[in-house]
Protein backbone atom coordinates (compact mmCIF):
# COMPACT_ATOMS: atom_id res chain seq x y z
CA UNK A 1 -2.32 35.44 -3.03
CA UNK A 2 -0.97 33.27 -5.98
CA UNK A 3 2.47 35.20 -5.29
CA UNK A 4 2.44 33.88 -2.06
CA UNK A 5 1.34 30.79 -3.15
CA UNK A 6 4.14 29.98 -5.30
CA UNK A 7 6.69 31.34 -2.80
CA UNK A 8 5.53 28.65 -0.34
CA UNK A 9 5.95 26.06 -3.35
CA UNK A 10 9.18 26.68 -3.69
CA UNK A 11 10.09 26.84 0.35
CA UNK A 12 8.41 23.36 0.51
CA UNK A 13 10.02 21.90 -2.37
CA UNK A 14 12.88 20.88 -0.20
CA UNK A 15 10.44 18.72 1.64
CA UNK A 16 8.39 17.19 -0.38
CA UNK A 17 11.85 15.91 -1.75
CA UNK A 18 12.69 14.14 1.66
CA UNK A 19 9.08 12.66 1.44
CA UNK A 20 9.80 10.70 -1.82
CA UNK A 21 12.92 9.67 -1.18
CA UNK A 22 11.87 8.38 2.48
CA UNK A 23 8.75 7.09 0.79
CA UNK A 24 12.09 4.56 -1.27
CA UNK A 25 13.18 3.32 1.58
CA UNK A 26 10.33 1.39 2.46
CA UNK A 27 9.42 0.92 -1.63
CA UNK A 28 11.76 1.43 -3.99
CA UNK A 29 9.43 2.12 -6.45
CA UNK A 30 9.00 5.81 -5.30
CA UNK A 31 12.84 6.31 -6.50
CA UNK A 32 12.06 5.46 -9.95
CA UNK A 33 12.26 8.54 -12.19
CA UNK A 34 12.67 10.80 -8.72
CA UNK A 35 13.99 13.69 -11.37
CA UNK A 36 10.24 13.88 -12.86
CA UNK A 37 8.40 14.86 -9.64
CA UNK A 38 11.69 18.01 -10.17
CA UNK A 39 10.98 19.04 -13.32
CA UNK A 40 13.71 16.74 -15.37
CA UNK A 41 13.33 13.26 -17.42
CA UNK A 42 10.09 13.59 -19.04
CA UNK A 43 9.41 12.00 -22.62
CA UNK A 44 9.95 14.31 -25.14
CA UNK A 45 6.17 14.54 -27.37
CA UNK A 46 5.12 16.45 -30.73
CA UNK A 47 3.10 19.22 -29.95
CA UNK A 48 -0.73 18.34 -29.02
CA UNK A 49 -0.42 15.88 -27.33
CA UNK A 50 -3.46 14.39 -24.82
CA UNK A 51 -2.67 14.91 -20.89
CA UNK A 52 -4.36 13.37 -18.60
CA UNK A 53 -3.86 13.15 -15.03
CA UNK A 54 -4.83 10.16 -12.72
CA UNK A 55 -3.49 10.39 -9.33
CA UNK A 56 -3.06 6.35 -8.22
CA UNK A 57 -4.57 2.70 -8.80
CA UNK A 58 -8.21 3.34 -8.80
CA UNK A 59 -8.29 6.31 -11.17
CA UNK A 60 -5.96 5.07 -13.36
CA UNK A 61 -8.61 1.94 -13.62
CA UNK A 62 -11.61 4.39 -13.91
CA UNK A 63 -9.81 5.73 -17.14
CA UNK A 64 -9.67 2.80 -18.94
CA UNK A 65 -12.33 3.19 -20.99
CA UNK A 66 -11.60 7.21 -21.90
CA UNK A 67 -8.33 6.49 -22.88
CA UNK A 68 -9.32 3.74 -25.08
CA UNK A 69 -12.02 6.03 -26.83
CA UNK A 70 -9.44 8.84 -27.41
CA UNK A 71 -6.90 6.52 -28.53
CA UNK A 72 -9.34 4.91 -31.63
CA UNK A 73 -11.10 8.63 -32.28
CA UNK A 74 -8.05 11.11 -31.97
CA UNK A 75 -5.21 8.36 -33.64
CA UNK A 76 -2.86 10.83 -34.46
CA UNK A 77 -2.38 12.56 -30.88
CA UNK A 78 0.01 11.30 -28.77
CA UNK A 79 -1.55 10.21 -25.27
CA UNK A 80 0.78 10.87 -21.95
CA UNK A 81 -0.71 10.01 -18.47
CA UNK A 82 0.95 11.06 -15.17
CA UNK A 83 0.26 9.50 -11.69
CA UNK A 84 1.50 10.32 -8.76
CA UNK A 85 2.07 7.25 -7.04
CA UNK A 86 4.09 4.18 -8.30
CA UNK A 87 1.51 1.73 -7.87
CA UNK A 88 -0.24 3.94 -10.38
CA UNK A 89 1.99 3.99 -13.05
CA UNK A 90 2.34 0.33 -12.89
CA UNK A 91 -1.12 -0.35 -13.39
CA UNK A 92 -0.92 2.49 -16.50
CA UNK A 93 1.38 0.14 -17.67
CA UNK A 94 -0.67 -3.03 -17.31
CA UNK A 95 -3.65 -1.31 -19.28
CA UNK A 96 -2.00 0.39 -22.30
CA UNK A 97 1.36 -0.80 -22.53
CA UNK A 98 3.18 1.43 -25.09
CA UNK A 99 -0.30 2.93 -26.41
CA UNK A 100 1.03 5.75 -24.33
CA UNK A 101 3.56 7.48 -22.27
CA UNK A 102 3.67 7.79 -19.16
CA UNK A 103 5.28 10.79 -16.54
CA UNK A 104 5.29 11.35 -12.51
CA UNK A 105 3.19 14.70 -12.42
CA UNK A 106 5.14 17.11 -11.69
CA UNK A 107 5.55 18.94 -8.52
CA UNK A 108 3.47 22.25 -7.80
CA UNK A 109 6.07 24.82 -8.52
CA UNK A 110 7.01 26.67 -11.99
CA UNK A 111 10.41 25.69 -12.51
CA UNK A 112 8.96 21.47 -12.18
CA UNK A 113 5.78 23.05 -13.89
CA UNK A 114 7.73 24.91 -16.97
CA UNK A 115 9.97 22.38 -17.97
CA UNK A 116 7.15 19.70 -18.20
CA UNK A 117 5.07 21.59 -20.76
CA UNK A 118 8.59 22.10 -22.56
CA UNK A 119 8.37 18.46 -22.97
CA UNK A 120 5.50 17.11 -22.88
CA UNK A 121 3.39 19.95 -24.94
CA UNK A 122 0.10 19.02 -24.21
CA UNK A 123 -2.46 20.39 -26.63
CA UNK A 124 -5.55 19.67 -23.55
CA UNK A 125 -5.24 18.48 -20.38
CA UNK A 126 -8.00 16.12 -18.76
CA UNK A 127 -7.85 15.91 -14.89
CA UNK A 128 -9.95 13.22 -13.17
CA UNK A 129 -11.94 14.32 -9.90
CA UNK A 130 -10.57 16.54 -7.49
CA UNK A 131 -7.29 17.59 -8.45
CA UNK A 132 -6.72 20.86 -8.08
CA UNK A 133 -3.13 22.30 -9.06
CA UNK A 134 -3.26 26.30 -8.78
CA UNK A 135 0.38 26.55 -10.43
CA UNK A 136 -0.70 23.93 -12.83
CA UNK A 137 -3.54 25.47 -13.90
CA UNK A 138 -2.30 28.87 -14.17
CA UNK A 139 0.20 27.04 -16.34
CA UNK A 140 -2.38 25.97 -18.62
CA UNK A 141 -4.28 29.06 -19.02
CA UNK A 142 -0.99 30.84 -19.40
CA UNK A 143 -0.52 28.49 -22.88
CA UNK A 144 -3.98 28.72 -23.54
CA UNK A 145 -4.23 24.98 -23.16
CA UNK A 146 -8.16 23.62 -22.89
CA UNK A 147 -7.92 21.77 -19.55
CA UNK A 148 -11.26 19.70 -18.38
CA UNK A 149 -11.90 18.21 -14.88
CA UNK A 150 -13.18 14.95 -15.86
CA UNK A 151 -15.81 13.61 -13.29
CA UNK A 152 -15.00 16.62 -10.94
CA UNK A 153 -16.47 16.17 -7.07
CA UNK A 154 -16.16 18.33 -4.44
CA UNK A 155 -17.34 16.83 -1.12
CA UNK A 156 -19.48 19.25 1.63
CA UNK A 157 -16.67 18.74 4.05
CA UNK A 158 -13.82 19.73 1.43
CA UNK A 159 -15.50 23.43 0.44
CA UNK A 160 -14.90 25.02 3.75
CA UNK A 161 -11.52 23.94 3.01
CA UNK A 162 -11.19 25.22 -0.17
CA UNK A 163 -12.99 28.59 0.74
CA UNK A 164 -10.21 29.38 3.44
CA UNK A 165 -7.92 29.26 0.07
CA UNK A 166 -11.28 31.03 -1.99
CA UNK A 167 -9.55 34.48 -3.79
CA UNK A 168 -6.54 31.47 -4.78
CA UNK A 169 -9.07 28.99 -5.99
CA UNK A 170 -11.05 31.28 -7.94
CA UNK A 171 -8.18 32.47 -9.99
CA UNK A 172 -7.18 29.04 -10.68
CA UNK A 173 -10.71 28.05 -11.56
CA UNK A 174 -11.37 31.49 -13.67
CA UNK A 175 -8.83 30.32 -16.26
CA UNK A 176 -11.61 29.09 -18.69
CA UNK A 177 -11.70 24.96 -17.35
CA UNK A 178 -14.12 23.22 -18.02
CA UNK A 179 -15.65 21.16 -15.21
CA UNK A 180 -17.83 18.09 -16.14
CA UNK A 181 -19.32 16.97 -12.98
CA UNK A 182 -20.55 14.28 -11.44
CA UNK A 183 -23.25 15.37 -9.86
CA UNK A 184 -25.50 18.60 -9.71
CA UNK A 185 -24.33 19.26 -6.28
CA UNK A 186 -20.76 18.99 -7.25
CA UNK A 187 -21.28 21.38 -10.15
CA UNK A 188 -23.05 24.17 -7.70
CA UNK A 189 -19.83 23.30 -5.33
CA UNK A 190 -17.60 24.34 -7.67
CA UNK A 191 -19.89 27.19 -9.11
CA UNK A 192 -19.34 28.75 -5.49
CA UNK A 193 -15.67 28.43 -5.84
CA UNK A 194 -15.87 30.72 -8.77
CA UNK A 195 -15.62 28.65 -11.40
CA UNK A 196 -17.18 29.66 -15.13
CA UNK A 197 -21.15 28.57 -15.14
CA UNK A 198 -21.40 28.58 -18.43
CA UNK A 199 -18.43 25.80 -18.66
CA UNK A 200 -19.54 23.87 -15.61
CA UNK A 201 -21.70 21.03 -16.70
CA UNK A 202 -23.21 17.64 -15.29
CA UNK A 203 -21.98 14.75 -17.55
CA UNK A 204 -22.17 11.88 -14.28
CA UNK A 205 -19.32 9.69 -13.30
CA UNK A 206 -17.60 7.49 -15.77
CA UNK A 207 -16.77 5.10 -13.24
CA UNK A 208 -19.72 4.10 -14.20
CA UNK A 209 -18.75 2.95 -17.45
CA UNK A 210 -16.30 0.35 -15.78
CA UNK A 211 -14.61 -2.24 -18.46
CA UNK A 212 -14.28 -5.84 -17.15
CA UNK A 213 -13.34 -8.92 -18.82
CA UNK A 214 -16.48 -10.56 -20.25
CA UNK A 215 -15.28 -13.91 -18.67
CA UNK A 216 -14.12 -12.44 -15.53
CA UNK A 217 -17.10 -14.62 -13.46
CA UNK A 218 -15.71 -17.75 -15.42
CA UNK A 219 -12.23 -17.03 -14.40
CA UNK A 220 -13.53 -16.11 -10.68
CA UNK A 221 -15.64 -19.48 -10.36
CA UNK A 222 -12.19 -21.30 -11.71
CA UNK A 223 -9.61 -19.75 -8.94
CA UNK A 224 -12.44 -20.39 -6.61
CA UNK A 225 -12.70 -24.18 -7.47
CA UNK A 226 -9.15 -24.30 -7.97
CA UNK A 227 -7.85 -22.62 -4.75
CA UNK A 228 -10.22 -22.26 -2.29
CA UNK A 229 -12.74 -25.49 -2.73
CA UNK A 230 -16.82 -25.16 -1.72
CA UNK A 231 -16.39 -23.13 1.28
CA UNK A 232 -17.49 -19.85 2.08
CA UNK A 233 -15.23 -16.80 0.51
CA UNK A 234 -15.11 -13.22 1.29
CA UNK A 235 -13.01 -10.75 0.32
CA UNK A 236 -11.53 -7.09 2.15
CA UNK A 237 -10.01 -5.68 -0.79
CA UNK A 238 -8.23 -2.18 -0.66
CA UNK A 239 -7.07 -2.06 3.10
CA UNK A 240 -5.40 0.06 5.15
CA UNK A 241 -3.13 -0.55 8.13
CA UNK A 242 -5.39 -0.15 11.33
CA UNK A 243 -7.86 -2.04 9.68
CA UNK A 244 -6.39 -5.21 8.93
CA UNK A 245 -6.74 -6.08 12.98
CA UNK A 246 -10.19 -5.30 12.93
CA UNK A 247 -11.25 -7.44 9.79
CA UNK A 248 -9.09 -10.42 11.47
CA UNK A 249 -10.84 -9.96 14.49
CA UNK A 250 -14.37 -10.25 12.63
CA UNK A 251 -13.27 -13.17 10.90
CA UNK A 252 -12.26 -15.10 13.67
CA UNK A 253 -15.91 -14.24 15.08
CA UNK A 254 -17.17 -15.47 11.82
CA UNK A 255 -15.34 -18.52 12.22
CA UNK A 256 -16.80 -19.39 15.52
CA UNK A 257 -20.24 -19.52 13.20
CA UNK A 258 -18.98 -20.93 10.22
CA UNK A 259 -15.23 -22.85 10.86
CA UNK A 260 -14.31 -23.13 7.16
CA UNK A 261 -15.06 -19.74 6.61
CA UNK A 262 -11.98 -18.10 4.28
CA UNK A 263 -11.14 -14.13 4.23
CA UNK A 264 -9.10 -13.18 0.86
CA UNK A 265 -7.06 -9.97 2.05
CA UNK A 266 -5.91 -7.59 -0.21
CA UNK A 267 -4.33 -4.41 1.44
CA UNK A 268 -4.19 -1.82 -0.58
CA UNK A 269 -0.71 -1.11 -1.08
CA UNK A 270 2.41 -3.51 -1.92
CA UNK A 271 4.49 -1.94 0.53
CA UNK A 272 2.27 -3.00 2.85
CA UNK A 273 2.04 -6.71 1.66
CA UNK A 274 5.15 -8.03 3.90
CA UNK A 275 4.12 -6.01 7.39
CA UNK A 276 0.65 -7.86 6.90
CA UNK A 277 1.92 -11.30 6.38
CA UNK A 278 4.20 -10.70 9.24
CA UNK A 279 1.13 -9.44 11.12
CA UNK A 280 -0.82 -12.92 10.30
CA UNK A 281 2.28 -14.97 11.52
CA UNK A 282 2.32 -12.78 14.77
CA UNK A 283 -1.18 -13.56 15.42
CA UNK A 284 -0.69 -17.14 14.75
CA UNK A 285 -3.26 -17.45 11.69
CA UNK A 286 -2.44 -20.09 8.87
CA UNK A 287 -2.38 -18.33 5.16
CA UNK A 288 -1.61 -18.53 2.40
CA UNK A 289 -0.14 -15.88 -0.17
CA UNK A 290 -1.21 -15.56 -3.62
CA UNK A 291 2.39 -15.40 -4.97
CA UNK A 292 3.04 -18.96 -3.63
CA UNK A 293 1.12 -20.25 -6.23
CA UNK A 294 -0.70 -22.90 -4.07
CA UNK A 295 -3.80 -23.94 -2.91
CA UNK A 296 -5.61 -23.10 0.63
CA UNK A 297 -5.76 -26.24 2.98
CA UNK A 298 -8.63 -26.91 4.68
CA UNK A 299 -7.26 -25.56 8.04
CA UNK A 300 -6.12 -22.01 6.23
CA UNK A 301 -8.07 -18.99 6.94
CA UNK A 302 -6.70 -16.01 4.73
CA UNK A 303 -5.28 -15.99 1.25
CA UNK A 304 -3.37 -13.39 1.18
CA UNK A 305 -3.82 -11.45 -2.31
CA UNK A 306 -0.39 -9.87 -2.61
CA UNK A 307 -0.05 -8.91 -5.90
CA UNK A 308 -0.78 -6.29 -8.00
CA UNK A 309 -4.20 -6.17 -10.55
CA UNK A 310 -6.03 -8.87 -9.47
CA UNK A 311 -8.70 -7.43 -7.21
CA UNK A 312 -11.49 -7.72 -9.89
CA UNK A 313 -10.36 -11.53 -10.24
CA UNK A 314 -10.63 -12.03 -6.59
CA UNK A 315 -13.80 -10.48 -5.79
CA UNK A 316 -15.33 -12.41 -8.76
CA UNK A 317 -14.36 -15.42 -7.16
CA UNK A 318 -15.65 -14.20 -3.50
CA UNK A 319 -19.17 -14.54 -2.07
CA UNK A 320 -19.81 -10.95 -0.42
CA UNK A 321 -17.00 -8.28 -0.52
CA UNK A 322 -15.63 -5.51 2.07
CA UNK A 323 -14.57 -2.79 0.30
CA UNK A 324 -11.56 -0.98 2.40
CA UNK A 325 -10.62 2.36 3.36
CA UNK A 326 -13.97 2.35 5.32
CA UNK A 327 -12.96 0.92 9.53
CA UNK A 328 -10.78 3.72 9.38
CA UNK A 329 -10.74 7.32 8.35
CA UNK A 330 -9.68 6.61 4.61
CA UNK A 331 -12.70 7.63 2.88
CA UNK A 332 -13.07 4.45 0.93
CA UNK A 333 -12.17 2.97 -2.61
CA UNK A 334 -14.04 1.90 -5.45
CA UNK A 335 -17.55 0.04 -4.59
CA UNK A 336 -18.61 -0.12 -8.51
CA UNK A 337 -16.22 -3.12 -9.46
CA UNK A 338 -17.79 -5.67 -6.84
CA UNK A 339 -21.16 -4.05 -7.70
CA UNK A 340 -20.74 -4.96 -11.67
CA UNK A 341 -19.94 -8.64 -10.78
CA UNK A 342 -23.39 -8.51 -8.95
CA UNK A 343 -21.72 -9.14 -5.17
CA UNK A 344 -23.39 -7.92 -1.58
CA UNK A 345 -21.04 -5.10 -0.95
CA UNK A 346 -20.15 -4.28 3.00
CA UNK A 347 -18.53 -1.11 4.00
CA UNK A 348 -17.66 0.68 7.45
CA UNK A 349 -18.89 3.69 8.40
CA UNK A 350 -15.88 6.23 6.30
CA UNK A 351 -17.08 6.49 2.98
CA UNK A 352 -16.13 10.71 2.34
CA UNK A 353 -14.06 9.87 -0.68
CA UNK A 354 -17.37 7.97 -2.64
CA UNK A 355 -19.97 9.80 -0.43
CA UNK A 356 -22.06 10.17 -3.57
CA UNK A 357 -21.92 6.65 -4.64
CA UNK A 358 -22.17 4.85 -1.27
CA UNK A 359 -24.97 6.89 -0.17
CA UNK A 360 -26.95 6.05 -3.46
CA UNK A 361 -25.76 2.21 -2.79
CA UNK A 362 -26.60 2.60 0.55
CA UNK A 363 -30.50 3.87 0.27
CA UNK A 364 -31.10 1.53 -2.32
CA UNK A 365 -29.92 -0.91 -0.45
CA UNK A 366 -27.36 -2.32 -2.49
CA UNK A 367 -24.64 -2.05 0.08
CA UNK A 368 -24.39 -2.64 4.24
CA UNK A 369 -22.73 -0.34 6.43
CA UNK A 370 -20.93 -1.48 9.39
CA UNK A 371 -19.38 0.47 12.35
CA UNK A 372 -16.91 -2.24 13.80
CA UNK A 373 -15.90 -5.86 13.79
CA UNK A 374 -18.58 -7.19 15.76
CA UNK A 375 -21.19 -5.69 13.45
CA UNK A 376 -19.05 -6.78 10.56
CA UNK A 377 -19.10 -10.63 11.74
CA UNK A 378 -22.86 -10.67 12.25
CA UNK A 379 -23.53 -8.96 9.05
CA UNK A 380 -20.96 -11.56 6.92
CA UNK A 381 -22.77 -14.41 9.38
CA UNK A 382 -26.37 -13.09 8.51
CA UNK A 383 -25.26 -12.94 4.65
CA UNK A 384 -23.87 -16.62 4.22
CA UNK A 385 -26.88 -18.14 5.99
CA UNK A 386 -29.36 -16.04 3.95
CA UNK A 387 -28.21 -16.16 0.81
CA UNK A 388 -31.88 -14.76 -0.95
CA UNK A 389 -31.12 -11.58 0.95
CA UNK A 390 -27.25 -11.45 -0.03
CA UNK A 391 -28.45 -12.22 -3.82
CA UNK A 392 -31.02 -9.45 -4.01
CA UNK A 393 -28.22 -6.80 -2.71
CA UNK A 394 -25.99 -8.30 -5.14
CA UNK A 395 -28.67 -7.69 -7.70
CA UNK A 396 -29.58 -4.22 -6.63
CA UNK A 397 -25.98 -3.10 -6.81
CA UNK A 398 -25.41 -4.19 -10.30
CA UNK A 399 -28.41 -2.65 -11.99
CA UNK A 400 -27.26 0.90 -10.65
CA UNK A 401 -24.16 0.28 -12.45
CA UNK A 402 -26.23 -0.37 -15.64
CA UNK A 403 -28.42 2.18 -14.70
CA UNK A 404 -26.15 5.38 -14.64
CA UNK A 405 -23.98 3.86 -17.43
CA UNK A 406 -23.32 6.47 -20.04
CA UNK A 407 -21.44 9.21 -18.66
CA UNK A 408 -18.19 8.77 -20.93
CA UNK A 409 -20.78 9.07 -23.73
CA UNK A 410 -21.85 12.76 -22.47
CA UNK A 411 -17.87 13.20 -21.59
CA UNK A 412 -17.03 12.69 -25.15
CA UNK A 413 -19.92 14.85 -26.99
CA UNK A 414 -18.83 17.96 -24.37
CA UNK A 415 -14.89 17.18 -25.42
CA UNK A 416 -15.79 16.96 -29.19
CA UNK A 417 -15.83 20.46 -29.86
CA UNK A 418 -12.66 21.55 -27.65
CA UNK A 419 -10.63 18.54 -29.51
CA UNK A 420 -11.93 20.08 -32.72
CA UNK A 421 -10.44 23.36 -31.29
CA UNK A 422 -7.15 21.82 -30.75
CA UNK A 423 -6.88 20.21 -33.99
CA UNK A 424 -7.41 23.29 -35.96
């Protein structure tokens, strides 16, 4: 089956060429280093070097605090990180600077695959989540390189997936990884997929251990005095297109309620940023945009947060927060950095990419789930007017942050000994 697998690599290769450079015309972005996601371009490294692969924004983030650990305990290692989308490797940027390097991942076929490991030489390879490369891998085990799937999840719905692909999958998995798993469930997931018991173990989701600025609430309450005045703030942070109309729709419910009522919308990609303001102008609704560097008037109803990095700034300055990817079949984004800053999280109903989380948020009741905008307006309504109940949410969602804290601690003790490995 891997034959055939690679075969249909290289057929496709022609068109996941066209998808990148159509991708460019709408960003430009996505034509920066093109010859990477082909195999050519990469930063030449000394041998052992530290991979580690975060796919966009919000894994990039969650890595923060792993990469700055193996920067300060392995010094002499050279650290590269590949992303897959540009909005990732700008934010890889933004959090290490030159620290490391960083490389578009290449794309799933030997001769992309083969000429990255010429340059790069990785001595390990850390993979966060669900990635799962079969060339790649094979790649790996081929150079005997240790490769770890850091906070690995496999969601119920994505195994029957996986087992239509199962004699593939459990050759890729059989190469020796090790899988550190967020949950129990996850590890028994990928246990069935044939990977190694013996080198599948729980270590939690270091997510968990999110970094923020120690004065982030200070700098929150300041924008908020600054920009937005004494009324009521929330944010939708991490959109999609689809559910930017639903949101406004809620808000202008909301505003029936409460009339100085603001929404701070941040969609989640900067492509997207210039279709949405156009969409606020069609629809008639006074903004303003975070790059014009001015204040709200009293009249406006959305600031539009169209930049990159700030999210954590603008949910600290916010009163409840949506989190997005959740009105529409997304699967959801990141619920932990609104949780940390102690803010009533709402969601809709999609939640398959943070099932785990959200449904521990969810019974606990640190977060509300929403089907639609009219639910969404009563539930932002019912929060402003009773702010005891919004607190205690708030509350509840940032001690299960502090409480499952400590994953990248039991990361780091079951990497110790493969590092060691390395090093000799």
């Amino acid at each position: 089956m891997r034959l055939a697998y690679v075969i249909l690599s290289y057929l496709l290769a022609p068109v996941y060429a066209m998808y990148w450079l159509f991708r460019g015309f709408a960003e430009r972005a996505y034509w920066d280093r093109f010859g990477q996601r082909f195999g050519f371009g990469y930063p030449q490294l000394p041998p052992g070097s530290i991979w580690l692969h975060a796919v966009s924004v919000g894994e990039v983030q969650a890595t923060a605090p792993l990469v700055r650990q193996l920067l300060a305990r392995f010094p002499g290692r050279q650290m590269v990180i590949t992303t897959v989308t540009p909005t990732g490797a700008a934010r890889a940027q933004a959090l290490f600077g030159d620290s490391v390097a960083h490389s578009y991942i290449p794309y799933e076929a030997p001769f992309a695959i083969n000429r990255f490991f010429a340059a790069v030489k990785p001595g390990m390879a850390l993979i966060m989540e669900t990635e799962i490369w079969p060339n790649l891998y094979y790649a790996c085990g081929r150079r005997n390189i240790p490769l770890v799937l850091v906070s690995a999840r496999i969601s119920p719905k994505s195994v029957g997936k996986y087992r239509r692909w199962l004699p593939l999958f459990r050759e890729t998995l059989s190469f020796g990884i090790v899988i550190a798993a967020q949950s129990e469930a996850d590890a028994d997931r990928f246990r069935s997929l044939g990977s190694s018991p013996e080198r599948t173990s729980v270590t939690g989701n270091i997510k968990f251990d999110i970094e923020l600025p120690g004065d982030l609430p200070e700098q929150g309450a300041e924008l908020r005095s600054r920009e937005f005045g004494n009324r009521p703030v929330w944010i939708a942070a991490s959109t999609h297109d689809g559910e930017e109309d639903q949101l406004l729709d809620a808000h202008a419910r909301l505003r029936q309620a409460l009339p100085d009522a603001l929404l701070i919308l941040v969609p989640r990609h900067p492509e997207r940023f210039n279709g949405v303001a156009a969409n606020l102008n069609r629809r008639g609704i006074k903004f303003v945009a975070r790059t014009q560097g001015v204040p709200c008037a009293p009249d406006t109803q959305v600031f539009l947060g169209d930049t990159m990095g700030e999210v954590p700034l603008f949910y600290a300055a916010s009163d409840i927060a949506f989190v997005g990817g959740t009105l529409v079949p997304i699967g959801g984004h990141n619920l932990l950095e609104p949780a940390a800053l102690g803010i009533p999280i709402v969601t809709g109903p999609y939640l398959f990419n943070t099932e785990d989380i959200a449904e521990m948020f969810s019974s606990l009741g640190a977060s509300l789930v929403v089907r639609n905008e009219i639910e969404l307006a009563a539930t932002l309504q019912q929060l402003f007017t009773d702010r005891e109940t919004a607190r205690s949410i708030g509350d509840k969602g940032r001690e299960i942050v502090h409480q499952n804290r400590g994953a990248l601690d039991r990361f780091l003790l079951l990497l110790q000994p493969l590092m060691n490995e390395t090093s000799a």
